[in-house]
Protein backbone atom coordinates (compact mmCIF):
# COMPACT_ATOMS: atom_id res chain seq x y z
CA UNK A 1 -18.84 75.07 102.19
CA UNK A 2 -21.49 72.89 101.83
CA UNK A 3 -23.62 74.84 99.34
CA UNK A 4 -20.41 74.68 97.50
CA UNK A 5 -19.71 71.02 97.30
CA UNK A 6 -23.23 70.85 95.91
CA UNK A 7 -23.19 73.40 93.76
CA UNK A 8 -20.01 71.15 92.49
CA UNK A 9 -21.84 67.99 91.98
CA UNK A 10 -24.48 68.93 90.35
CA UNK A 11 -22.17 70.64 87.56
CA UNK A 12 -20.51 67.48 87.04
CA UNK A 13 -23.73 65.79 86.90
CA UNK A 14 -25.16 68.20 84.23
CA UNK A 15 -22.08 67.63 82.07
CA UNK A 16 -22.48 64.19 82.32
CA UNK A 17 -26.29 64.52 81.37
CA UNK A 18 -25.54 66.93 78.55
CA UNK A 19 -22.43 64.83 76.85
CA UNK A 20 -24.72 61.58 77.18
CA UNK A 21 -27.42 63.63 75.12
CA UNK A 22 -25.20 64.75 72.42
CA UNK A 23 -23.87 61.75 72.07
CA UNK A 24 -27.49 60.18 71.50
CA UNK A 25 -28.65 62.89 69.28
CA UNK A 26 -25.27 62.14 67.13
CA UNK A 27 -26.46 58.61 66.67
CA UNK A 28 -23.26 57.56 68.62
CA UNK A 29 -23.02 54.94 71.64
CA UNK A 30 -20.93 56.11 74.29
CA UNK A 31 -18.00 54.42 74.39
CA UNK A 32 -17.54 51.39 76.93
CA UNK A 33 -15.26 51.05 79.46
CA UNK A 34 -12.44 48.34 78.51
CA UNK A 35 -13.08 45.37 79.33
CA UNK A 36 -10.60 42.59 80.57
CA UNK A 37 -9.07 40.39 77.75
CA UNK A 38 -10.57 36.98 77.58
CA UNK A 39 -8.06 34.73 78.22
CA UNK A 40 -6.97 32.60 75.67
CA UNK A 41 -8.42 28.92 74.48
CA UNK A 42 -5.88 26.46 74.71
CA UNK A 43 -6.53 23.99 71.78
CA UNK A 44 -6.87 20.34 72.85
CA UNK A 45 -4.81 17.70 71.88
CA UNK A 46 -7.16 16.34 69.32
CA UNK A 47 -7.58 19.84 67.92
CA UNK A 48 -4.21 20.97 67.23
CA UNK A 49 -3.32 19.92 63.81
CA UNK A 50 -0.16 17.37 62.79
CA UNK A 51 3.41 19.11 62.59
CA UNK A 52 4.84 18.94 59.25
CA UNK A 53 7.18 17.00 58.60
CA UNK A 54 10.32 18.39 58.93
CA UNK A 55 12.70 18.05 55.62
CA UNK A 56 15.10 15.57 55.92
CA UNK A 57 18.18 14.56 53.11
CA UNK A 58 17.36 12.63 50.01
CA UNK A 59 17.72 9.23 50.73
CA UNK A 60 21.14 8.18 49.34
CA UNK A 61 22.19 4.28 48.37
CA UNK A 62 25.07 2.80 50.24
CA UNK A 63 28.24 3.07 48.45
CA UNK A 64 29.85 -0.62 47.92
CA UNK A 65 33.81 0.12 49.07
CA UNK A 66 36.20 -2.08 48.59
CA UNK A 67 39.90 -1.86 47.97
CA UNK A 68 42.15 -2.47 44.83
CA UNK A 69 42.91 -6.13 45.64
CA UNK A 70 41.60 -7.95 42.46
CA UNK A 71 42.53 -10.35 40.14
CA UNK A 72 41.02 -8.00 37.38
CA UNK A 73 42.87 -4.92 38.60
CA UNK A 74 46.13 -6.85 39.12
CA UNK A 75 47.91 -5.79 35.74
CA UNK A 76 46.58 -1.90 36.58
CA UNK A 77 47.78 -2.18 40.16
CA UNK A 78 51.23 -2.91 38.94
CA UNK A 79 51.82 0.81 37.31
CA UNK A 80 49.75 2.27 40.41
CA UNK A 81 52.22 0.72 42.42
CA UNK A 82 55.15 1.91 40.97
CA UNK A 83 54.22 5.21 40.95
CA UNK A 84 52.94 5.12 44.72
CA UNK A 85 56.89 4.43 45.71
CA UNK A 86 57.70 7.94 44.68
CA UNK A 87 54.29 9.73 47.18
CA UNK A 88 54.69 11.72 50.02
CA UNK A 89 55.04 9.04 53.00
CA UNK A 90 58.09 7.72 51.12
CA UNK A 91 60.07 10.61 51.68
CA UNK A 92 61.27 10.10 55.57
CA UNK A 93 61.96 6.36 54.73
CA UNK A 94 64.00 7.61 51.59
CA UNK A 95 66.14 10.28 53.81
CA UNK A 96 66.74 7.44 56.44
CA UNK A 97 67.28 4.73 54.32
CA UNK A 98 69.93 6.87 52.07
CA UNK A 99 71.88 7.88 55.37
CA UNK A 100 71.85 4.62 56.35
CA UNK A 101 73.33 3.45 52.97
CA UNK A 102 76.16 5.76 52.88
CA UNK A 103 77.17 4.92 56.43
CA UNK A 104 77.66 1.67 54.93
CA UNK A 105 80.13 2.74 52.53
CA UNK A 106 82.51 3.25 55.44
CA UNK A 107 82.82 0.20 56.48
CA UNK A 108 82.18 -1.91 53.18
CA UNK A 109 86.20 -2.85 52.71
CA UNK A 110 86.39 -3.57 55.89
CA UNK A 111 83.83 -6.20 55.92
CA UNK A 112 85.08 -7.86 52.35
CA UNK A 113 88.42 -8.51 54.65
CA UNK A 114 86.64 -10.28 57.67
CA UNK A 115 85.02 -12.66 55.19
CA UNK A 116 88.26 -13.16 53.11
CA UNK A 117 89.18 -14.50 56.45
CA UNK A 118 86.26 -16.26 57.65
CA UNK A 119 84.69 -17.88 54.89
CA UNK A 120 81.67 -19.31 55.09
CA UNK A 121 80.39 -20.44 52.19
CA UNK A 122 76.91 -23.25 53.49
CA UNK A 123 75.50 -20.05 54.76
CA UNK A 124 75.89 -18.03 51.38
CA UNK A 125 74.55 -20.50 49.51
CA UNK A 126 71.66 -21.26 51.84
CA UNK A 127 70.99 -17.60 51.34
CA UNK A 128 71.46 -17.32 47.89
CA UNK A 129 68.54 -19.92 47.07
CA UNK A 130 66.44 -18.54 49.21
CA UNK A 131 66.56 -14.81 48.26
CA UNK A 132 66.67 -15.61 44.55
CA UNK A 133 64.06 -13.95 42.06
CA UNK A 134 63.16 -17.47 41.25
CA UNK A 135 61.99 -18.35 44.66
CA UNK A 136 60.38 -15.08 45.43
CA UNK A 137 58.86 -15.35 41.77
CA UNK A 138 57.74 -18.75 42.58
CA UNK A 139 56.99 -18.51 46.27
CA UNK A 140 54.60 -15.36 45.75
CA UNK A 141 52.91 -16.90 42.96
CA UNK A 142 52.50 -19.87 44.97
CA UNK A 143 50.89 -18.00 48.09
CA UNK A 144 48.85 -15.87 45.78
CA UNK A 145 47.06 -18.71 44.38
CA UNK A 146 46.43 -20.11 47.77
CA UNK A 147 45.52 -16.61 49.10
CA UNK A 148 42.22 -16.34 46.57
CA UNK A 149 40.77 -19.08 48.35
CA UNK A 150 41.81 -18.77 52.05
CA UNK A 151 39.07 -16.83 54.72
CA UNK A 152 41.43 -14.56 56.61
CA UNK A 153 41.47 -11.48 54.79
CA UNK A 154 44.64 -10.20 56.50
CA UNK A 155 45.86 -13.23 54.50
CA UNK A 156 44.60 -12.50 51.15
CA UNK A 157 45.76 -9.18 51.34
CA UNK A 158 48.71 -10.24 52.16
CA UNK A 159 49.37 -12.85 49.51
CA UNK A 160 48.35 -10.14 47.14
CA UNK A 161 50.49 -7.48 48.02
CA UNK A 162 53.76 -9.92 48.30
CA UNK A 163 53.08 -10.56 44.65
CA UNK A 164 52.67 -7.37 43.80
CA UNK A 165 55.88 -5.86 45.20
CA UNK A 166 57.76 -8.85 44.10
CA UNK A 167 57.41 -7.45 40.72
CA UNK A 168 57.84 -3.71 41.57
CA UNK A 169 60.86 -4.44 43.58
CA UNK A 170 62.28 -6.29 40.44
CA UNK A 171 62.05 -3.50 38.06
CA UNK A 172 63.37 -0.82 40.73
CA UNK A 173 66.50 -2.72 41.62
CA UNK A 174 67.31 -3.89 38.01
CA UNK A 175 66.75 0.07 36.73
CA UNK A 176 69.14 1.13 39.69
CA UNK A 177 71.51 -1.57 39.04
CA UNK A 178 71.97 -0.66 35.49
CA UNK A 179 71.88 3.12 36.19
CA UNK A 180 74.86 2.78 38.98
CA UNK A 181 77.00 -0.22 37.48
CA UNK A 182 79.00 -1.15 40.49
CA UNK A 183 81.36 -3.55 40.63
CA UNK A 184 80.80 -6.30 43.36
CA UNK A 185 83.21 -7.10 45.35
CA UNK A 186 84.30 -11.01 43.70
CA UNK A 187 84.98 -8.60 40.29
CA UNK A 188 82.43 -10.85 38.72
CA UNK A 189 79.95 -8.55 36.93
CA UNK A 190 78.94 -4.79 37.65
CA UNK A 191 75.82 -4.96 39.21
CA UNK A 192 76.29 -4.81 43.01
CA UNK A 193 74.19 -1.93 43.90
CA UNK A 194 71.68 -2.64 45.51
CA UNK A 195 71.34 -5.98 46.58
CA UNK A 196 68.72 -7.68 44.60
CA UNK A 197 68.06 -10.51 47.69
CA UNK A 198 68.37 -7.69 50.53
CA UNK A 199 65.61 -5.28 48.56
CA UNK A 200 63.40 -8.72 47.65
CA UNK A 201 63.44 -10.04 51.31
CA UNK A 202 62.60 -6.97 52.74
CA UNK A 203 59.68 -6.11 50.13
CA UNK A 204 57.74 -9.42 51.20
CA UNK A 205 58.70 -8.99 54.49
CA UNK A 206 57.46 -5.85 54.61
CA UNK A 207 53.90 -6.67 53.14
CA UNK A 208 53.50 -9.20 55.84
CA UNK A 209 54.23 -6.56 58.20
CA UNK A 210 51.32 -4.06 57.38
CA UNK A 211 49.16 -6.78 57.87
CA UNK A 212 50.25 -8.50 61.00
CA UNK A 213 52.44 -5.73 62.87
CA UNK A 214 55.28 -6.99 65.29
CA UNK A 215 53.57 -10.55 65.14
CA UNK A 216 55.44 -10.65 61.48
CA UNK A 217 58.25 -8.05 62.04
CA UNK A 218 60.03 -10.03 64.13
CA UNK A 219 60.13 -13.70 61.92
CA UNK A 220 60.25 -11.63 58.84
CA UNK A 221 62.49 -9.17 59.58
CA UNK A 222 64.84 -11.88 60.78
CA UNK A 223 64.90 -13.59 57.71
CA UNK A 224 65.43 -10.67 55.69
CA UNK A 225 68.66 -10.22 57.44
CA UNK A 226 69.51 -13.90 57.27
CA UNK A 227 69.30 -13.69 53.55
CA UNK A 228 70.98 -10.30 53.30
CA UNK A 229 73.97 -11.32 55.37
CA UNK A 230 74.70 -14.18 52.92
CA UNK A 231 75.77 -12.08 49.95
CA UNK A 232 78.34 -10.62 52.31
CA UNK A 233 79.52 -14.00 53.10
CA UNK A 234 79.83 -15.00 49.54
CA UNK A 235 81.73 -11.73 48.76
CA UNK A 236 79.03 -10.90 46.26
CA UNK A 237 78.16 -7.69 47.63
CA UNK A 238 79.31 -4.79 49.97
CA UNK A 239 77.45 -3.68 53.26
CA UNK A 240 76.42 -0.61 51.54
CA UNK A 241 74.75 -2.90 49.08
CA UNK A 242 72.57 -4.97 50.92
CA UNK A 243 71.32 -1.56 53.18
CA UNK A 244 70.68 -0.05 49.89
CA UNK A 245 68.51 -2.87 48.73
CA UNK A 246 66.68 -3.26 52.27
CA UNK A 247 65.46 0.11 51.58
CA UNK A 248 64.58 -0.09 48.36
CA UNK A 249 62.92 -3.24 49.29
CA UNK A 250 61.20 -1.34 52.38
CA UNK A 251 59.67 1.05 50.39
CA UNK A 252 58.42 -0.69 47.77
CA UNK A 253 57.04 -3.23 50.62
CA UNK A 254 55.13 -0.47 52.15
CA UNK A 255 53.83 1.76 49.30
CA UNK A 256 52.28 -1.30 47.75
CA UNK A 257 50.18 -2.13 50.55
CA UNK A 258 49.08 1.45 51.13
CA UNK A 259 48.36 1.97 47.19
CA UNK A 260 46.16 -1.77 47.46
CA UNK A 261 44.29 -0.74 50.94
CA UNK A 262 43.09 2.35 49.36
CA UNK A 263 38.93 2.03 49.23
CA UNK A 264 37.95 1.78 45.54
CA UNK A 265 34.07 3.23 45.00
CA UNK A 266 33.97 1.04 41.65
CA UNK A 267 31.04 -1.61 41.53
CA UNK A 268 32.52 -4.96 42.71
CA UNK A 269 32.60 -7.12 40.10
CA UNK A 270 29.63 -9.80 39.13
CA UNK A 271 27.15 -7.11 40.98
CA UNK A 272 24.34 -6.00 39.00
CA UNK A 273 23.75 -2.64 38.34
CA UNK A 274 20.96 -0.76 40.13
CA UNK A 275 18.04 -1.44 36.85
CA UNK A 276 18.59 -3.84 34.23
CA UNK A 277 16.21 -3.19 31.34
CA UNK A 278 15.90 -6.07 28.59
CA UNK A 279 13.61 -6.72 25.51
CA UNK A 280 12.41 -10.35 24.13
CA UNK A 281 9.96 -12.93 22.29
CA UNK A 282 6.93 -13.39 25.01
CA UNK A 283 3.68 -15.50 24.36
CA UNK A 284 0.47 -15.45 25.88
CA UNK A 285 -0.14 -17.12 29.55
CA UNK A 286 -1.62 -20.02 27.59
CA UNK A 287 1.54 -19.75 24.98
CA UNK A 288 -0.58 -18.82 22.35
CA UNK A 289 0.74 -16.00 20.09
CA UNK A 290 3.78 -14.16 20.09
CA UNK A 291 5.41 -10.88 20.81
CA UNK A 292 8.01 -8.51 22.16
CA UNK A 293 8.09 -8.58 26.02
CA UNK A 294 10.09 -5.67 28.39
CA UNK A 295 11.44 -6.46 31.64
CA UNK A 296 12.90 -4.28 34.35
CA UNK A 297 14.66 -5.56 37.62
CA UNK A 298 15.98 -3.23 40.10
């Protein structure tokens, strides 16, 4: 056995010897036994190269927003403002306010009766001057003009939007009074529906409201009722009347100052324009000479 086992080696060491010559005489290196991978260089700090930026958005210029509530815009408001009583948040208000008019019409003899009765004719006339197109004319103009110049801008919006739906709620209720033609109740002319003082009391109330919340509801709603209630007193309209007007007056109210709060992306006025390019005579620094100069501010 052990003549075998050497017999064994020294094959193996043979073919070793023999393989290692041809591989000489072939003008080949044997081939190396793999070596370990190297492990890999971490690059140092100062190395590394700077990240790229990364891409970020064009830079864009703030957009100036403001809403419609100018003296330039105030003729174009107008026809915006009509047309705004007829969107989509009117609609509810509309349904509401109609059922609430013909609920009215149930009770509108009724009511002519008690007052035939009861007269009282210092309250009618207080509310008669006070609900007048005159006075709202006047009294809107008047707050408007104080308005431009007051701080509060609750206030100026305000002011605006009272004159505003002053004059929408003026050419609603005379279009609907001379589309229906009622009779009012004293027989003296046929233009009872709606209520011209309900639907003008309730427009300026109403304008206050969206600006101050319950901190106006509650004054201004109360004298929109004062004033409505007095053309029942003085027989010059029925109940279903004065409900009618309150909601035209309500909707014209509120669609006026949602149409004016509406941002506007137009350039406020007196701003100048992002480059102004203009040409004229320039001399020399020593004014000698003459020529054509071109400026540019941005």
């Amino acid at each position: 056995m052990k003549g075998l086992g050497r017999a064994v080696l020294l094959a193996g060491v043979a073919a070793w010897t023999v393989g290692l010559a041809a591989a000489t005489a072939s003008g080949q290196e044997p081939a190396p036994s793999p070596a370990p991978p190297a492990p890999r260089a971490v690059p140092s700090p100062e190395a590394s190269p700077a990240p790229s930026p990364s891409p970020s958005r064009h830079h864009r210029e703030p957009v100036i927003v403001r809403d419609h509530r100018t003296v330039r815009s105030f003729p174009a408001n107008l026809g915006h403002n009509a047309l705004e009583a007829w969107a989509h948040p009117s609609v509810m208000p509309f349904v509401v306010g109609a059922a609430a008019t013909a609920s009215g019409f149930l009770i509108d003899h009724d009511t002519v009766t008690f007052f035939d009765k009861h007269l009282h004719r210092t309250y009618g006339d207080i509310g008669k001057f006070l609900g007048t197109g005159l006075v709202a004319a006047g009294a809107s103009t008047a707050v408007f003009g104080v308005g431009r110049y007051a701080n509060g801008d609750r206030f100026r919006a305000a002011t605006y939007d009272m004159s505003q739906a002053v004059i929408v709620n003026f050419f609603y209720t005379t279009v609907i009074k001379e589309a229906v033609r009622r009779a009012r109740p004293d027989k003296s002319d046929n233009l009872s529906f709606p209520s011209g003082h309900a639907s003008n009391a309730f427009a300026c109330a109403q304008v206050w409201v969206e600006q101050y919340g319950w901190k106006a509801a509650v004054p201004g709603y109360l004298a929109a009722s004062f004033i409505a209630g007095s053309r029942l007193a003085l027989k010059k309209h029925y109940v279903s009347d004065v409900v009618g007007g309150a909601v035209v007056g309500f909707i014209v109210g509120k669609s006026v100052a949602r149409y004016d709060a509406k941002p506007s992306h137009k350039p406020l006025p007196g701003l100048p324009p992002a480059a102004q390019v203009s040409v004229g005579p320039i001399t020399a620094p020593d004014g000698s000479g003459l020529g054509l100069g071109l400026t540019v501010r941005y």
